[in-house]
N, C-alpha and C. Protein backbone atom coordinates (compact mmCIF):
# COMPACT_ATOMS: atom_id res chain seq x y z
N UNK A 1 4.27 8.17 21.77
CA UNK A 1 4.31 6.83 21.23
C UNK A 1 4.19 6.89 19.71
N UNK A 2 5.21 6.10 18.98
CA UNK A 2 4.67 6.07 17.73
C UNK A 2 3.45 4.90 17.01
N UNK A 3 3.41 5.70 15.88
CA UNK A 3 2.36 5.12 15.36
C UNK A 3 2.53 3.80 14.71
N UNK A 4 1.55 2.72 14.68
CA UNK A 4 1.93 1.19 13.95
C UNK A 4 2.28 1.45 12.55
N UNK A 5 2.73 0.63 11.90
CA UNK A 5 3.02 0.67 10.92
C UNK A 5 1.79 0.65 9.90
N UNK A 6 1.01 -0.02 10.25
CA UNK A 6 -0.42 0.13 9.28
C UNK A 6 -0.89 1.32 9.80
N UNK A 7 -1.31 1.97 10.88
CA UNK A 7 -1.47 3.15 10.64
C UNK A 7 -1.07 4.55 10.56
N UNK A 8 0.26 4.31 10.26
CA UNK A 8 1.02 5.66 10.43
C UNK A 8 0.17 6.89 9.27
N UNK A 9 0.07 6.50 7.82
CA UNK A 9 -0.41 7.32 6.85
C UNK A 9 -1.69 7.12 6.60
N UNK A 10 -2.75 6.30 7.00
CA UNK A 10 -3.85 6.83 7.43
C UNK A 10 -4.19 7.81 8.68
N UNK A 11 -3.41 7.98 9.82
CA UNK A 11 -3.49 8.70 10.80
C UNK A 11 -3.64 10.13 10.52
N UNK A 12 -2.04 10.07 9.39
CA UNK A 12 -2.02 11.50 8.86
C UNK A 12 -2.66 11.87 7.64
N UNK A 13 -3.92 10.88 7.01
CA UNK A 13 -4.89 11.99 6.11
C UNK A 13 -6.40 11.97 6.33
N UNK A 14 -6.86 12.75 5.73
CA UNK A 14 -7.75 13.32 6.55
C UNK A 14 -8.99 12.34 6.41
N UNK A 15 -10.16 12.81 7.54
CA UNK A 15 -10.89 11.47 7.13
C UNK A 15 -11.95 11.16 5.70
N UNK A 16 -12.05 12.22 5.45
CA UNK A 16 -12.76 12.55 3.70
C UNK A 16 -11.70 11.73 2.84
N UNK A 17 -10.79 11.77 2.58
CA UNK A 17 -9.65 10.96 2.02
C UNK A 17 -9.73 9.09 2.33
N UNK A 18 -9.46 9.33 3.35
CA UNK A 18 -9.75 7.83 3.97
C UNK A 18 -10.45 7.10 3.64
N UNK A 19 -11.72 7.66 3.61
CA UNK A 19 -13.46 7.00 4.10
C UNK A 19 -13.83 7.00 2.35
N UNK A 20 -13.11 7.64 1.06
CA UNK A 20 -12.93 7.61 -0.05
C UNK A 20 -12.55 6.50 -0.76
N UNK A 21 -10.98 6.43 -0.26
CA UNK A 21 -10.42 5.27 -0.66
C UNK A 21 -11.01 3.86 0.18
N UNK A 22 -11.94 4.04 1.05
CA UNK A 22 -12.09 3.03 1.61
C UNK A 22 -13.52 2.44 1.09
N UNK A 23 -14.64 3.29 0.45
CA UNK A 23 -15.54 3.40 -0.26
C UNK A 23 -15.41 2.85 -1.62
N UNK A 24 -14.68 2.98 -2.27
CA UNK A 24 -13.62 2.94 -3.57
C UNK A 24 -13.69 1.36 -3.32
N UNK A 25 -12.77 1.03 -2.65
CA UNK A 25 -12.58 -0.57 -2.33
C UNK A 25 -13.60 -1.53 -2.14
N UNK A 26 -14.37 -1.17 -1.38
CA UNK A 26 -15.56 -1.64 -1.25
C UNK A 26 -16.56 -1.92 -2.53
N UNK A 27 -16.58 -0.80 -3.12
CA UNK A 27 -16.76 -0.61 -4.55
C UNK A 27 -16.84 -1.75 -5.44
N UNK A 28 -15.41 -1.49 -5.53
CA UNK A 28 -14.83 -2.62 -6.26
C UNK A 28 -15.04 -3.88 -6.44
N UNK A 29 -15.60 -4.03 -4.72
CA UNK A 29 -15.67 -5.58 -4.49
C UNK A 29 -16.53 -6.49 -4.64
N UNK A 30 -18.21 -5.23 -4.51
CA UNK A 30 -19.38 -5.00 -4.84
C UNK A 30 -19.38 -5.34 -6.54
N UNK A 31 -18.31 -4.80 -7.04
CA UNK A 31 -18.48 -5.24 -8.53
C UNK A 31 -18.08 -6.63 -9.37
N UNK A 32 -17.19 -6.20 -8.55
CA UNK A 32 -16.31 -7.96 -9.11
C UNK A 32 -17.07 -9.26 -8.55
N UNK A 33 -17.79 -8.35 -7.48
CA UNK A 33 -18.75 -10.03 -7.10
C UNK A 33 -19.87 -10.60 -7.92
N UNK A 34 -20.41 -9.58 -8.86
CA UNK A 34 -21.20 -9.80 -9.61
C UNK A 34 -20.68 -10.27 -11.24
N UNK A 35 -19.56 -9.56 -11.56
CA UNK A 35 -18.65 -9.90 -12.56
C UNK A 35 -17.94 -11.30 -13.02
N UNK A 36 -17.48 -11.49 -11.79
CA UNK A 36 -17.28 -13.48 -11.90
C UNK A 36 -15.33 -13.75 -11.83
N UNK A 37 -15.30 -14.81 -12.00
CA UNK A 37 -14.21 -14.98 -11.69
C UNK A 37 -12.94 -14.61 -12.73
N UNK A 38 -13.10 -14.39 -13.89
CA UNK A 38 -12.23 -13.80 -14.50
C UNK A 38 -12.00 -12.35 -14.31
N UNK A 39 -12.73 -11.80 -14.03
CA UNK A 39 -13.09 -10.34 -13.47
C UNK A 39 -12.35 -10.17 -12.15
N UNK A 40 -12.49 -11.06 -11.24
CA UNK A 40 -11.49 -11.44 -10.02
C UNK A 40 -10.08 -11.62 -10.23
N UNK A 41 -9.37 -12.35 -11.12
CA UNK A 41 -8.41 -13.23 -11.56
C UNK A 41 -7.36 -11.48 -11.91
N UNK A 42 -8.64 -10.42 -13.48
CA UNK A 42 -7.61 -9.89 -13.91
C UNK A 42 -7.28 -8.12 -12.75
N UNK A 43 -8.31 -8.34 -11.59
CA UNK A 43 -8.04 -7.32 -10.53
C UNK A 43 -7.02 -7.63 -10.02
N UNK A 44 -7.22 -8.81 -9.44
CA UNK A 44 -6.15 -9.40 -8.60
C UNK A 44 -4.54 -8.99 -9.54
N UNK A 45 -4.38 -9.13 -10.49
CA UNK A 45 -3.09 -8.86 -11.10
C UNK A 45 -2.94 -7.56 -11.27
N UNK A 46 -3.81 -6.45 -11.59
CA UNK A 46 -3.95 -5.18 -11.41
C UNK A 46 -3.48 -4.46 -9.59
N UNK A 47 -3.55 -5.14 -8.61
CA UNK A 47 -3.48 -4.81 -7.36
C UNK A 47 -2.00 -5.57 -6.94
N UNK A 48 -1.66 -6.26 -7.98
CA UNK A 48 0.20 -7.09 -7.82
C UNK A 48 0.72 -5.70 -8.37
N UNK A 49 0.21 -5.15 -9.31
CA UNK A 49 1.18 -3.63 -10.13
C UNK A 49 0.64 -2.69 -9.19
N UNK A 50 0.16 -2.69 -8.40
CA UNK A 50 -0.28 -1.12 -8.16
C UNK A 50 0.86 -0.59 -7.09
N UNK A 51 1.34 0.65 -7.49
CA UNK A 51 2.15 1.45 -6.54
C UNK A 51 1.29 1.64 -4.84
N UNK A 52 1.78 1.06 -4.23
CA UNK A 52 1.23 2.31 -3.12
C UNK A 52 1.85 3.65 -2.51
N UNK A 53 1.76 3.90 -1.90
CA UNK A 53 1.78 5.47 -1.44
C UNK A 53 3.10 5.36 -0.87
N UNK A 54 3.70 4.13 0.04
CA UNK A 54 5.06 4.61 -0.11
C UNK A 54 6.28 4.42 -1.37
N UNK A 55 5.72 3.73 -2.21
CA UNK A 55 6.78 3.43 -3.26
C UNK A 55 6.46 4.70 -4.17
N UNK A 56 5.30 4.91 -4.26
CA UNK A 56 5.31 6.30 -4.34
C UNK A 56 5.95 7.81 -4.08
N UNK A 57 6.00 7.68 -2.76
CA UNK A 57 6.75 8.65 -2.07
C UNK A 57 8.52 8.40 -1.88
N UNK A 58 8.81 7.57 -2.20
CA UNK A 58 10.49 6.54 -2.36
C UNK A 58 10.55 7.25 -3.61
N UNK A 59 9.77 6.88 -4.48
CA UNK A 59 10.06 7.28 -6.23
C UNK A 59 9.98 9.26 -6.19
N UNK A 60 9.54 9.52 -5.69
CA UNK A 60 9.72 11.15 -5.46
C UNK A 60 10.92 11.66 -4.54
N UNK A 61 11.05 11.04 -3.88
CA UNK A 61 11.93 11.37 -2.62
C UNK A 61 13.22 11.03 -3.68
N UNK A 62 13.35 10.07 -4.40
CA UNK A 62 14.77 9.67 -5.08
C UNK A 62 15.13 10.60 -6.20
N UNK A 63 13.82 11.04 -7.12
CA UNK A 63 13.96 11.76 -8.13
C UNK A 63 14.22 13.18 -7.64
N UNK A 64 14.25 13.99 -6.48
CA UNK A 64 14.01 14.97 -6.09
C UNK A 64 15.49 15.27 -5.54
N UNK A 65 15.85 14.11 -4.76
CA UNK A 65 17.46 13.87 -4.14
C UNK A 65 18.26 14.23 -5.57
N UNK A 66 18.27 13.17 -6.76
CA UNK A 66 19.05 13.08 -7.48
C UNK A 66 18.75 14.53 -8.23
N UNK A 67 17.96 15.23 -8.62
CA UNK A 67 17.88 16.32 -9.17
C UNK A 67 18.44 17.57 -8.44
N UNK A 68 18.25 17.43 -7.12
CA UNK A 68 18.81 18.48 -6.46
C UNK A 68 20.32 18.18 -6.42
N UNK A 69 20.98 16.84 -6.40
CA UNK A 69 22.41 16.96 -6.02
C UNK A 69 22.94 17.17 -7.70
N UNK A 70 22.19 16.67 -8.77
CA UNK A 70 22.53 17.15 -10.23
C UNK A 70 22.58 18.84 -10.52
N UNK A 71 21.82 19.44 -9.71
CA UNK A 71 21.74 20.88 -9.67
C UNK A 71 23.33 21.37 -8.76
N UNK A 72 23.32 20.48 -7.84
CA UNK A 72 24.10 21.48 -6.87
C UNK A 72 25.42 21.00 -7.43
N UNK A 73 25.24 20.21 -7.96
CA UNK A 73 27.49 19.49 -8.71
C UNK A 73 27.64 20.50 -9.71
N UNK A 74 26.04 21.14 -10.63
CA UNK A 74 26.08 21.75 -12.10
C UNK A 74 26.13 23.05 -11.82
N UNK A 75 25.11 24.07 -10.87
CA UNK A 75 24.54 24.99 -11.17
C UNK A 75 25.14 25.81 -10.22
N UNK A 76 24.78 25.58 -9.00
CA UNK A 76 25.06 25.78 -7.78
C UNK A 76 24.86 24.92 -6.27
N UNK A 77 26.09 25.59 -5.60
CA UNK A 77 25.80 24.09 -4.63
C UNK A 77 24.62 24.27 -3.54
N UNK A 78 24.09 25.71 -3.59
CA UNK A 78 22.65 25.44 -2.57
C UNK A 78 21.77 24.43 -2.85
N UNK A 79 21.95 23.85 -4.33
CA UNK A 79 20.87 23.17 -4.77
C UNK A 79 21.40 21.54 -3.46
N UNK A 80 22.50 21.66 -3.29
CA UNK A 80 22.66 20.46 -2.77
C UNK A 80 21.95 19.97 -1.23
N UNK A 81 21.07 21.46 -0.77
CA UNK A 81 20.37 21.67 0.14
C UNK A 81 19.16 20.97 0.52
N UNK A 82 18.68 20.36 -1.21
CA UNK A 82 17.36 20.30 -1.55
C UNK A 82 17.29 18.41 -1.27
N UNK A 83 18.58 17.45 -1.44
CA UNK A 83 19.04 16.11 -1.38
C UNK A 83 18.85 16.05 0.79
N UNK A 84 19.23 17.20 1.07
CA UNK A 84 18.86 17.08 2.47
C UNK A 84 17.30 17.14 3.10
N UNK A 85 16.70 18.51 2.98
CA UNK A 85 15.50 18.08 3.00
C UNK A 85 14.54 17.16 2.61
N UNK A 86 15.30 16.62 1.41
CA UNK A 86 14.15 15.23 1.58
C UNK A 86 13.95 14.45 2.17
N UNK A 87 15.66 13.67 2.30
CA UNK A 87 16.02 13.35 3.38
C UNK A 87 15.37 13.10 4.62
N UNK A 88 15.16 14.67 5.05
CA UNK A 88 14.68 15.02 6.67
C UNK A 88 13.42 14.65 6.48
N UNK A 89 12.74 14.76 5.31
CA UNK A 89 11.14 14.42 4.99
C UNK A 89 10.77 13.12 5.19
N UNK A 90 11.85 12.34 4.41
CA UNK A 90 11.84 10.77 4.60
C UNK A 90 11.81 10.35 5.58
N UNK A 91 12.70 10.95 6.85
CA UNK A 91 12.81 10.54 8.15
C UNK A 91 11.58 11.11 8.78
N UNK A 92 10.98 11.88 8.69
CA UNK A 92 9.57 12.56 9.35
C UNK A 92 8.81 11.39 9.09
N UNK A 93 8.66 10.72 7.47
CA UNK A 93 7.72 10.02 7.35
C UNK A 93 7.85 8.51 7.75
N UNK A 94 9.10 7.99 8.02
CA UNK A 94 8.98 6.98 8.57
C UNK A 94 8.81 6.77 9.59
N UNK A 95 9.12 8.07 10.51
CA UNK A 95 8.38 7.88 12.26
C UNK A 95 6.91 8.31 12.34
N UNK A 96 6.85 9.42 11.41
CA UNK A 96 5.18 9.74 11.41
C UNK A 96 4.15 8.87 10.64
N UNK A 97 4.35 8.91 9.65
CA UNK A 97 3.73 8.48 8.86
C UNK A 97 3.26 9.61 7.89
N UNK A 98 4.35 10.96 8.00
CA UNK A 98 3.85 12.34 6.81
C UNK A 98 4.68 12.67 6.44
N UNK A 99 4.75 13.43 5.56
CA UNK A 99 5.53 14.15 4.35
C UNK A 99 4.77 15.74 3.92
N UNK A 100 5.49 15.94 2.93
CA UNK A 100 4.98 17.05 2.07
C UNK A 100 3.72 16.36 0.63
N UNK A 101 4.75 15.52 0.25
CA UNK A 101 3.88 15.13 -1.01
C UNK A 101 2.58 13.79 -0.67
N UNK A 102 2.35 13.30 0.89
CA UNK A 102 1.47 12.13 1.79
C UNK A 102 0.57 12.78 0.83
N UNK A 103 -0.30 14.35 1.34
CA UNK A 103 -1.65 14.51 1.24
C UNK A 103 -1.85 14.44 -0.30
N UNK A 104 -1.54 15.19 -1.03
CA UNK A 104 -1.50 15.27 -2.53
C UNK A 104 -1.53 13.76 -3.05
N UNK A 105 -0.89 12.66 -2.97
CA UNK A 105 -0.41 11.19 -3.43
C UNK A 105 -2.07 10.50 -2.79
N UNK A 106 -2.16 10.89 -1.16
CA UNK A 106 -3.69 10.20 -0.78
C UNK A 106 -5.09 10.74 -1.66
N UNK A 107 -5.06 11.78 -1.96
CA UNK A 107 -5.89 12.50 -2.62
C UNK A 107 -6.09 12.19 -3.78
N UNK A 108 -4.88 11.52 -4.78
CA UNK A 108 -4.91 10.87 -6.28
C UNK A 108 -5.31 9.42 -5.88
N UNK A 109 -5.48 9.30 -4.96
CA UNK A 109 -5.50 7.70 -4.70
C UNK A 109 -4.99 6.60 -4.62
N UNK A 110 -3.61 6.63 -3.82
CA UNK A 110 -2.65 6.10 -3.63
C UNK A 110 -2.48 5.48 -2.53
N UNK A 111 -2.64 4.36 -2.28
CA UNK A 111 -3.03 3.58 -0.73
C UNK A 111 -2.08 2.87 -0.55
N UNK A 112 -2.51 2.59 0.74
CA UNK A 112 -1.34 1.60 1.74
C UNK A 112 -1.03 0.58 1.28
N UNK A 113 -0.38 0.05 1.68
CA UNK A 113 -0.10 -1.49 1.54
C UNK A 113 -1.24 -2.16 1.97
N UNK A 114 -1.47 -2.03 3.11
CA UNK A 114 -2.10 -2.45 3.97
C UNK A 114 -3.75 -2.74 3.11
N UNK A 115 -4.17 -1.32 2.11
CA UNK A 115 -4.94 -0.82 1.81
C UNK A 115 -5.43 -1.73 0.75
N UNK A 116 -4.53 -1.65 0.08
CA UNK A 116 -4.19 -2.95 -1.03
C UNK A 116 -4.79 -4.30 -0.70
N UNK A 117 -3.91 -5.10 0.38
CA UNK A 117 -3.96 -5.95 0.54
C UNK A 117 -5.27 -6.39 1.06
N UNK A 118 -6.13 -5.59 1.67
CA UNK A 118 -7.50 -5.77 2.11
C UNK A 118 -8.54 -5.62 1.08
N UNK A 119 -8.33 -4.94 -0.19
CA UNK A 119 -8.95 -5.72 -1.41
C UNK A 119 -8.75 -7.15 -1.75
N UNK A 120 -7.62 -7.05 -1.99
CA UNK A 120 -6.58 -8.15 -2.20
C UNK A 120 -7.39 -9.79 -1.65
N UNK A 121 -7.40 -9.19 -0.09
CA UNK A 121 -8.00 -10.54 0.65
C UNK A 121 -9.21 -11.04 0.49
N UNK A 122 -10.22 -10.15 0.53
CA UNK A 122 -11.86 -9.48 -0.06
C UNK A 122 -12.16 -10.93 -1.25
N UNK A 123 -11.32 -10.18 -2.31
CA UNK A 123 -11.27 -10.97 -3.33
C UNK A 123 -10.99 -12.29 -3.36
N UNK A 124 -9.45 -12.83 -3.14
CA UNK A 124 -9.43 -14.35 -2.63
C UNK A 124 -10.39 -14.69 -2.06
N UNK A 125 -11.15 -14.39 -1.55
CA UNK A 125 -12.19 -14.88 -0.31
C UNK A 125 -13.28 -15.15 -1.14
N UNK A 126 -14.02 -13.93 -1.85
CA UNK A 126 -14.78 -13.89 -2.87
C UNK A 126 -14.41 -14.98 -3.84
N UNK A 127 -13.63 -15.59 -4.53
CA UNK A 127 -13.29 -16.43 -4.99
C UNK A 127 -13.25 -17.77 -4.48
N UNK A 128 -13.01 -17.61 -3.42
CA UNK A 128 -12.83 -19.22 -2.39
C UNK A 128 -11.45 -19.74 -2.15
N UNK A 129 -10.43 -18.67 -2.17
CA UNK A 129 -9.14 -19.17 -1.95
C UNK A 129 -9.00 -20.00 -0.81
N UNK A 130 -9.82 -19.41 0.27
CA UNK A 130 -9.84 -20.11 1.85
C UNK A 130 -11.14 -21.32 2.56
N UNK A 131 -11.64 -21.61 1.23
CA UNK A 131 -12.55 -22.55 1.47
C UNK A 131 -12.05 -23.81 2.09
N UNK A 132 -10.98 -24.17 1.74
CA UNK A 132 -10.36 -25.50 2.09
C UNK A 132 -9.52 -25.36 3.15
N UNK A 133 -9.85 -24.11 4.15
CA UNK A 133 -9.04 -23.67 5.07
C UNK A 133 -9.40 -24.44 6.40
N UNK A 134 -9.50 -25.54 6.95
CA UNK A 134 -10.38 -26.07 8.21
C UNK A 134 -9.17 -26.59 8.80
N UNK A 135 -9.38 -26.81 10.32
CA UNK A 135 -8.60 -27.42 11.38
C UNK A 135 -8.64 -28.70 11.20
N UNK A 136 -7.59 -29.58 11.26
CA UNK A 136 -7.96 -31.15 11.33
C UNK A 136 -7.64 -31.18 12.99
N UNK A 137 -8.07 -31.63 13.60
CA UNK A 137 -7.70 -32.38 15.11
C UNK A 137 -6.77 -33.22 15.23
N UNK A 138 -6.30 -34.00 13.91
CA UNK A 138 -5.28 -34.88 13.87
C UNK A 138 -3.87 -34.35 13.60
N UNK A 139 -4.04 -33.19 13.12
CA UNK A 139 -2.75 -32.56 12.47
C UNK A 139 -1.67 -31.68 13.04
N UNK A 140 -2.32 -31.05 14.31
CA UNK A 140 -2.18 -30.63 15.51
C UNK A 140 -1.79 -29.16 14.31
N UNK A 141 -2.36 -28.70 13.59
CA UNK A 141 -2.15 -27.57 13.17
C UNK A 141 -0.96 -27.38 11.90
N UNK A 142 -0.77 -28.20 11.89
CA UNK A 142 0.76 -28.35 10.97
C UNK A 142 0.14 -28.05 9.05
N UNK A 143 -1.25 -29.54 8.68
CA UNK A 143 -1.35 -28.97 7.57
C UNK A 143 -2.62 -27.60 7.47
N UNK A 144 -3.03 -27.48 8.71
CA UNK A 144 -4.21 -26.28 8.73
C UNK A 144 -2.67 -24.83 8.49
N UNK A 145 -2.01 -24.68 8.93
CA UNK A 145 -1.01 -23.22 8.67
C UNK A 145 -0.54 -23.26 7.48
N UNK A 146 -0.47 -24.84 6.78
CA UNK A 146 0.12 -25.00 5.14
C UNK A 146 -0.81 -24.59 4.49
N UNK A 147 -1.97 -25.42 4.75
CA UNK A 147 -3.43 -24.60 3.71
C UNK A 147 -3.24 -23.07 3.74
N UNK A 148 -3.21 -22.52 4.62
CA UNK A 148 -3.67 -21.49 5.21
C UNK A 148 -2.56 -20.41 4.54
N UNK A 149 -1.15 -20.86 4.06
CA UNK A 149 -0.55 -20.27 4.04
C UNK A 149 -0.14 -20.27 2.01
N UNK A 150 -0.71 -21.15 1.65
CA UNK A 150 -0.92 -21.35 -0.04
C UNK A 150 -2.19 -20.35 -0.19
N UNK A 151 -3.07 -20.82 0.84
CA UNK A 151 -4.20 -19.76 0.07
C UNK A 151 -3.75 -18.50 -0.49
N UNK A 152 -3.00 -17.78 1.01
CA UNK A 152 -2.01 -16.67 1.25
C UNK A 152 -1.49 -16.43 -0.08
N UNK A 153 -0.99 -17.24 -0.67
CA UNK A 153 -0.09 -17.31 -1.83
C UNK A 153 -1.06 -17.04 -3.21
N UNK A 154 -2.03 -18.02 -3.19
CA UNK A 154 -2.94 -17.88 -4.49
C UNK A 154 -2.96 -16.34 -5.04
């Protein structure tokens, strides 16, 4: 069976790695709660730029393709060998959730999406994005999923 999509590349690193970046976050959140809301405001835009680990691994996988097929048109064509294996890497990692360059990228600290976004939420929350989040009985749910879905947005 394969793995979900949120956990494919936590599956494959190790749990010292994990329990790091997951410490890290926590961290963070611990700090900014005491820091205040501008402190919130300029994370939150810091975690809109942040690479994660697969745009990461896209941006290597592309530079690595194009260098190897620039080698193999220039130098020699084994190099054109090197545009395939990545390739095959890319495809490993989208059913697995691994690669060659996963452990090295988790180890600098390069997280999920997923990983991200659970600061991400932490924070809105910490802030009160979802305070005004309540069920009306009258609305049959219609403006409770609109609230619910601006907060999302904030």
């Amino acid at each position: 069976m394969l793995p979900t999509t949120v956990d494919r590349v936590p599956n494959q690193t190790c749990t010292a790695v994990n329990e790091g970046i997951r410490r890290q976050t926590e961290e963070n959140i611990s700090r900014l709660k005491q820091a205040g809301p501008l402190a919130v405001a300029r994370r939150l835009e810091e975690l809109d730029a942040e690479w994660d680990v697969e745009r990461a691994i896209e941006a290597n996988a592309a530079t690595a393709s194009i260098f190897g097929l620039a080698l193999g048109v220039t130098v020699n064509r084994r190099w054109l060998a090197l545009p395939a294996i990545v390739g095959a890497f890319l495809l490993q990692h989208a059913v697995q959730g691994w690669c060659p360059p996963l452990p090295v990228l988790r180890r600098l600290g390069f997280r999920t999406a997923s990983e991200i976004d659970y600061e991400r939420y932490a924070l809105k929350a910490l802030r009160g994005d979802f305070a005004d989040i309540h069920p009306d009985k009258k609305d049959r749910g219609n403006k409770f999923a609109e609230k619910a879905l601006r907060a999302a947005e904030a």
